[in-house]
N, C-alpha and C. Protein backbone atom coordinates (compact mmCIF):
# COMPACT_ATOMS: atom_id res chain seq x y z
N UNK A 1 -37.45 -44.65 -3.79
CA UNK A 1 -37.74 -45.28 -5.04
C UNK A 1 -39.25 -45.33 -5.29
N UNK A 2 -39.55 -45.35 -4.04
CA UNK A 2 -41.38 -45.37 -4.33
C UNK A 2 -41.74 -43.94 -5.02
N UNK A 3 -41.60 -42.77 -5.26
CA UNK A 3 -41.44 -41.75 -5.83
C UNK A 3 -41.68 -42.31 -6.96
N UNK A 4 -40.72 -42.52 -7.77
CA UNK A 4 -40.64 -42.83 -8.85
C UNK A 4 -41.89 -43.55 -10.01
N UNK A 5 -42.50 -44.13 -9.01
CA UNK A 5 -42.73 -45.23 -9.75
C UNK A 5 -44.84 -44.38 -9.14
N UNK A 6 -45.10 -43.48 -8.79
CA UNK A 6 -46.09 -42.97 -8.65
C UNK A 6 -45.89 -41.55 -9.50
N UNK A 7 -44.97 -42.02 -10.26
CA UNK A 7 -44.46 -40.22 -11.36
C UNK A 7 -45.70 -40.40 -12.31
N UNK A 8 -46.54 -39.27 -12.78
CA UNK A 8 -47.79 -39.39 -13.70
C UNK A 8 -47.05 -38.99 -15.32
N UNK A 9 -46.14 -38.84 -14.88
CA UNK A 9 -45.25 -38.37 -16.65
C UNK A 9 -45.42 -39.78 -16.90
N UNK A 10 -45.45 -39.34 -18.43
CA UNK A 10 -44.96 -40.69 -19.25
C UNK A 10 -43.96 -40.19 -20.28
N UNK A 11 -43.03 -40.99 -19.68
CA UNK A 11 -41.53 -40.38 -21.21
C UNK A 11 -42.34 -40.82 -22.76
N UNK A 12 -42.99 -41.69 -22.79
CA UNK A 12 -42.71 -42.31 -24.45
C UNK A 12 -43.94 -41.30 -24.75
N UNK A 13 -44.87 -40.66 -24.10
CA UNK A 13 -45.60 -39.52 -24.49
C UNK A 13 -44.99 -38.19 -24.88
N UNK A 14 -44.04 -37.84 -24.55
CA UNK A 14 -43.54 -36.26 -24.64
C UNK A 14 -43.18 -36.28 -26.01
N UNK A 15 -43.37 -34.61 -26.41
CA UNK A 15 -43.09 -34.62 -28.06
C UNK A 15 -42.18 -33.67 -27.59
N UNK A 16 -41.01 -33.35 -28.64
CA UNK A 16 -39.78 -31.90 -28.31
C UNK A 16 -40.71 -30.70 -28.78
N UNK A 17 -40.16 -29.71 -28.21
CA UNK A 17 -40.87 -28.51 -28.26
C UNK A 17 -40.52 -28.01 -29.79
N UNK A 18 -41.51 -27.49 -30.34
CA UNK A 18 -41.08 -26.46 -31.65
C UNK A 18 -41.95 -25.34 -31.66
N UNK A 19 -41.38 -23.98 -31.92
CA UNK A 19 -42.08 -22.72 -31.37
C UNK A 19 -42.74 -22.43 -33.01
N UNK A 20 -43.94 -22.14 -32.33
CA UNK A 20 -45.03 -21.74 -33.36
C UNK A 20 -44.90 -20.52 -34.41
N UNK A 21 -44.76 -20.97 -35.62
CA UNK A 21 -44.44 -19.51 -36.81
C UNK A 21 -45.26 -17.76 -36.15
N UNK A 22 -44.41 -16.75 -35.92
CA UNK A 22 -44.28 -15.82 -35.58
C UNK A 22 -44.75 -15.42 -36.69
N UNK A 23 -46.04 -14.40 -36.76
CA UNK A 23 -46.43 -13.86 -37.68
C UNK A 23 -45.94 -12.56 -37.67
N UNK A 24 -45.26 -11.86 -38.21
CA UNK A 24 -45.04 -10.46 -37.81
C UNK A 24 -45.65 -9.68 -38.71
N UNK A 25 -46.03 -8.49 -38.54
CA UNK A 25 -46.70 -7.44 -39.06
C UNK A 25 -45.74 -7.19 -40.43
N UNK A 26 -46.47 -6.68 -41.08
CA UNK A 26 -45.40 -6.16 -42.57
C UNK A 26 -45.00 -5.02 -42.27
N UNK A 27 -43.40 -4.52 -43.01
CA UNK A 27 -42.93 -3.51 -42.63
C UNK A 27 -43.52 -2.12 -43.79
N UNK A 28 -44.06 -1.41 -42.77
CA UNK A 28 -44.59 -0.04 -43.47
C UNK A 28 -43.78 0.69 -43.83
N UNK A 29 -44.18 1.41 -45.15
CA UNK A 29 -42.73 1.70 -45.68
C UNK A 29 -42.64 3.59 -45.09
N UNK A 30 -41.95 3.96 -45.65
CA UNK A 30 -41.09 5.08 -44.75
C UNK A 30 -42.18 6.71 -45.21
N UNK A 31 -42.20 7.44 -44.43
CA UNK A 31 -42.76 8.66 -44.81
C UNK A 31 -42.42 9.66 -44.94
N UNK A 32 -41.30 9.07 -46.40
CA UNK A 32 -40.35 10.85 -46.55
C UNK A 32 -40.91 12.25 -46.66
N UNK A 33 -42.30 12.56 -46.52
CA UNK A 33 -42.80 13.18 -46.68
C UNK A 33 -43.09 14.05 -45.32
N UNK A 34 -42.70 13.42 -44.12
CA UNK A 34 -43.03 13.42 -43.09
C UNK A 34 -41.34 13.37 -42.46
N UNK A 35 -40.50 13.15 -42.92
CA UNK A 35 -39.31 13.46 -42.79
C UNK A 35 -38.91 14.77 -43.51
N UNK A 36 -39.04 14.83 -44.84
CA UNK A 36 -38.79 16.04 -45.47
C UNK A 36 -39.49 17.40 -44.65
N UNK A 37 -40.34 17.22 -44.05
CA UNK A 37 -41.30 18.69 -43.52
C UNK A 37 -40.55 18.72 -41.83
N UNK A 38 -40.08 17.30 -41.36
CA UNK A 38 -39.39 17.64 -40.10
C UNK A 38 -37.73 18.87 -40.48
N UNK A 39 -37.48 18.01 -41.64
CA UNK A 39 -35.68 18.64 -41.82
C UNK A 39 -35.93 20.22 -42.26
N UNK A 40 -37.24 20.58 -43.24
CA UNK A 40 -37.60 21.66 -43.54
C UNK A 40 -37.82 22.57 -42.27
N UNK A 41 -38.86 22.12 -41.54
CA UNK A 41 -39.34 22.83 -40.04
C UNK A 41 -37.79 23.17 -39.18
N UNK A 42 -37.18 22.19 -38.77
CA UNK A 42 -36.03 22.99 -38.38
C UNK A 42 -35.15 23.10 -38.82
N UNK A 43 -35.17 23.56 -40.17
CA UNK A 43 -34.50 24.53 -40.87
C UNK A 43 -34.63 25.42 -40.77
N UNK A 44 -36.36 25.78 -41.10
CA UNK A 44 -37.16 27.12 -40.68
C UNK A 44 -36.75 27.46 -39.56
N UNK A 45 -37.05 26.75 -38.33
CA UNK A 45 -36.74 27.65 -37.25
C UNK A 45 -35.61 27.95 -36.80
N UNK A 46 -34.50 26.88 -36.69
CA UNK A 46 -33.36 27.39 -36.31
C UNK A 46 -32.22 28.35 -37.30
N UNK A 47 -32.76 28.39 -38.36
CA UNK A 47 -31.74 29.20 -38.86
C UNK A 47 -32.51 29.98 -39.95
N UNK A 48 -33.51 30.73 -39.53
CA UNK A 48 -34.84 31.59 -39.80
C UNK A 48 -35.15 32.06 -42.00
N UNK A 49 -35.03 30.33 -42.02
CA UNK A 49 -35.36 30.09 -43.51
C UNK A 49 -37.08 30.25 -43.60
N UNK A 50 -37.72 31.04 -44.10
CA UNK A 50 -39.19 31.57 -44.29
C UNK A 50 -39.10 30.16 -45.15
N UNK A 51 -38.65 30.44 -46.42
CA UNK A 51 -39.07 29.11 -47.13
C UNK A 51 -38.77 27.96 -46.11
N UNK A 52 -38.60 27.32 -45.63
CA UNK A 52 -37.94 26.13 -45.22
C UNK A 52 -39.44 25.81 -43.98
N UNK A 53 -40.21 26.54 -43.68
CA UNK A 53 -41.05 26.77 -42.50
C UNK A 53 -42.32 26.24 -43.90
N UNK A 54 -42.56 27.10 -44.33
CA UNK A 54 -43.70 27.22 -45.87
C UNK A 54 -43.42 25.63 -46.44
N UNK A 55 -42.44 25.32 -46.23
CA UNK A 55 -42.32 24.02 -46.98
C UNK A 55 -42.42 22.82 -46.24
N UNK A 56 -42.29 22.87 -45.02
CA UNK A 56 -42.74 22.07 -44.04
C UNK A 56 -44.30 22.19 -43.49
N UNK A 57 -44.68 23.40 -43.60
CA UNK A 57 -46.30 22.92 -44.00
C UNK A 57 -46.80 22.52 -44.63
N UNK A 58 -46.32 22.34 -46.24
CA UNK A 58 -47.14 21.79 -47.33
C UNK A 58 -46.61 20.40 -47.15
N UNK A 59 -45.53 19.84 -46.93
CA UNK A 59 -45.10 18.94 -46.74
C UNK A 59 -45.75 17.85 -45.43
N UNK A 60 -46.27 18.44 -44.02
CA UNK A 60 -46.97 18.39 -42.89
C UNK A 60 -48.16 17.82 -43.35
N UNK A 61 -49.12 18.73 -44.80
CA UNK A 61 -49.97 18.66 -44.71
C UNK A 61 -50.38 17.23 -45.88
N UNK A 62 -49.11 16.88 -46.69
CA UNK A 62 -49.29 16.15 -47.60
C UNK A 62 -49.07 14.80 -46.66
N UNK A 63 -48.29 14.68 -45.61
CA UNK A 63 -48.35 13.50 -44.88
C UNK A 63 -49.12 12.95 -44.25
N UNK A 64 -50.18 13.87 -43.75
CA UNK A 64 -51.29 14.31 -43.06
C UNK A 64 -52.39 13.02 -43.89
N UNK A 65 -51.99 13.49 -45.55
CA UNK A 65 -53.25 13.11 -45.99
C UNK A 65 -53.00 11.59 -46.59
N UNK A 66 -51.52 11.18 -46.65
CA UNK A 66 -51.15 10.09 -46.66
C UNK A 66 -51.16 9.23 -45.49
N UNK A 67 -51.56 9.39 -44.89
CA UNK A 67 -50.98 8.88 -43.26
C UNK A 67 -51.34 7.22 -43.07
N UNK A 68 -50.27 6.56 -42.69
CA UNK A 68 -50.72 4.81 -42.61
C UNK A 68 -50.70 4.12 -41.49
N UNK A 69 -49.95 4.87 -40.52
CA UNK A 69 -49.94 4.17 -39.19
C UNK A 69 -49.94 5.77 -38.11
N UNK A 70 -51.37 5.58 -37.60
CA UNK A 70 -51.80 6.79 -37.35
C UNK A 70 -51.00 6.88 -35.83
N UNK A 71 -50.67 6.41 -35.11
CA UNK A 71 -49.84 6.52 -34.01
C UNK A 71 -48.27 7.27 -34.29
N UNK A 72 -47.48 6.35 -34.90
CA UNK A 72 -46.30 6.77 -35.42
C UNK A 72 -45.94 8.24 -36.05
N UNK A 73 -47.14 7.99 -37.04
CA UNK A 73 -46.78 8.96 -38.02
C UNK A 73 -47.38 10.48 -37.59
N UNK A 74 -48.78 10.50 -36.49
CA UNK A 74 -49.03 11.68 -35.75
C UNK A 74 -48.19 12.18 -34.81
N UNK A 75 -47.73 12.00 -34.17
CA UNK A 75 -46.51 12.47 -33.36
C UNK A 75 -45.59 12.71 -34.68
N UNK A 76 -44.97 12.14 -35.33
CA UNK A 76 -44.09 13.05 -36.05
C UNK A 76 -44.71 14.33 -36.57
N UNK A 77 -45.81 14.13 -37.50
CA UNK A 77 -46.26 15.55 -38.10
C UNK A 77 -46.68 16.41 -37.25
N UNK A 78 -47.24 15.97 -35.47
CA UNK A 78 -47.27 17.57 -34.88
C UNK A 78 -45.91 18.04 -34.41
N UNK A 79 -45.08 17.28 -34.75
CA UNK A 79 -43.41 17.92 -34.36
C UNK A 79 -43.14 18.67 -35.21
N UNK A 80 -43.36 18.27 -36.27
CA UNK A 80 -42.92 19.03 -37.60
C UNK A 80 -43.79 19.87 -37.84
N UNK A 81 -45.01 20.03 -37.70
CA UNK A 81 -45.84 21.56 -37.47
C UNK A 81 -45.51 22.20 -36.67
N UNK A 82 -45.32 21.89 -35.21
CA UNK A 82 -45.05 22.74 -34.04
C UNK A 82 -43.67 23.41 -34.40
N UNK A 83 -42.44 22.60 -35.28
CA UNK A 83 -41.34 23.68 -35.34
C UNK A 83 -41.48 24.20 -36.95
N UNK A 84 -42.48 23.65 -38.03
CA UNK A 84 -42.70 25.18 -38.77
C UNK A 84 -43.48 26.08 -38.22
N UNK A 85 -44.43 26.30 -37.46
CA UNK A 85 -45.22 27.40 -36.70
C UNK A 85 -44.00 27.76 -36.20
N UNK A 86 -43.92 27.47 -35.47
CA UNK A 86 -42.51 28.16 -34.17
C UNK A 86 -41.57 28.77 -35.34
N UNK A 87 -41.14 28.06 -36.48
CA UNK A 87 -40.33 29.52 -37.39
C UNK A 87 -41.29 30.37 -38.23
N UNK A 88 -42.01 30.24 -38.54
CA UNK A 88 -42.98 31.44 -39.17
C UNK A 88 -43.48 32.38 -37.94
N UNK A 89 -43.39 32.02 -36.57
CA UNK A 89 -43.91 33.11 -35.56
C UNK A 89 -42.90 33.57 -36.01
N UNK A 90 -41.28 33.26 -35.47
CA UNK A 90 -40.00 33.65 -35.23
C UNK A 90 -39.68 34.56 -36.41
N UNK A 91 -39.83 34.03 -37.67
CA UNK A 91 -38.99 34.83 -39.10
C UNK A 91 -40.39 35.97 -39.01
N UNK A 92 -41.42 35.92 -38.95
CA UNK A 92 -42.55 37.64 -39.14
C UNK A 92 -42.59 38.10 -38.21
N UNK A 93 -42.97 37.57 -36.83
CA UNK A 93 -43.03 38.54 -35.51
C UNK A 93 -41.81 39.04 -34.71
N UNK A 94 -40.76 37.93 -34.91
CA UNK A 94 -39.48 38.12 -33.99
C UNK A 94 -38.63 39.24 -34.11
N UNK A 95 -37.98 39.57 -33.72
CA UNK A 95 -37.31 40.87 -33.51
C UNK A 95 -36.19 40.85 -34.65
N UNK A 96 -36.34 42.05 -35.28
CA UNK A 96 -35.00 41.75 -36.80
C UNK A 96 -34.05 42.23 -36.33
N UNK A 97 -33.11 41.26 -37.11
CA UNK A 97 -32.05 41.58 -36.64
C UNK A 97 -30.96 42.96 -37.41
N UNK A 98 -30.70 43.48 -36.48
CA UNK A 98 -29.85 44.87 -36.59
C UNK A 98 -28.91 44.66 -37.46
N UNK A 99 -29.05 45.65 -38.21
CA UNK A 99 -27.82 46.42 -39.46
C UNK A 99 -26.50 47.23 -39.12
N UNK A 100 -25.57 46.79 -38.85
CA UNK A 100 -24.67 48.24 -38.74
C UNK A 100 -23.79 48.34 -39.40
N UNK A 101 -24.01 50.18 -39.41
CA UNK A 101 -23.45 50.50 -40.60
C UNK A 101 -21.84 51.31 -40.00
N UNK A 102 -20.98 50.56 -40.15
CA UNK A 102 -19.84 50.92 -39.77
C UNK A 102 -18.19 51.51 -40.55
C-alpha cells in the first residue's frame, strides 16, 4: 500500500487524449497526358503502330512540360519514352515482316 501513496500521477490532472488535425497534402490531379503517351507507347511497340509511338512522344513531351510532382510523374514519362523509342527502333529498323505469295 505504501506504493501507492508515493505514485507522482495525479488523476484530477490527466486530460483524455484527442489526436491532432492531420493535415494532408492536396490531391494532385491526374496526368492524362502522361497516361495517354504510356497507352500510345505500348501500342507502338507491341503491336508495331508507327503512329501510336509518334504520339506518345508528343504526348511524353507535353507532360514533360506540364509536370507537377516531379518524382511521380518522371518515372512515368521515362516509361513511356523508353517504350515509344523501343517501337520506333522496332517499326524502322526491325526486320519486316514477310509476304507470301501463295
Amino acid at each position: 500500500m505504501s506504493s501507492s501513496s508515493n505514485d507522482p500521477r495525479q488523476p484530477s490532472a490527466a486530460k483524455p487524449y484527442s489526436r491532432a488535425p492531420h493535415d494532408l497534402p492536396p490531391e494532385l490531379p491526374v496526368d492524362y497526358s502522361g497516361f495517354i503517351a504510356v497507352i500510345c507507347a505500348v501500342a507502338g511497340a507491341m503491336f508495331r503502330y508507327k503512329l501510336g509511338s509518334w504520339l506518345a512522344i508528343v504526348f511524353c513531351a507535353q507532360s514533360l512540360v506540364n509536370m507537377k510532382n516531379m518524382e511521380n510523374d518522371l518515372k512515368q514519362i521515362s516509361m513511356a519514352m523508353m517504350f515509344a523509342i523501343m517501337g520506333l527502333v522496332t517499326n524502322y529498323m526491325g526486320p519486316r515482316p514477310s509476304i507470301s505469295k501463295t
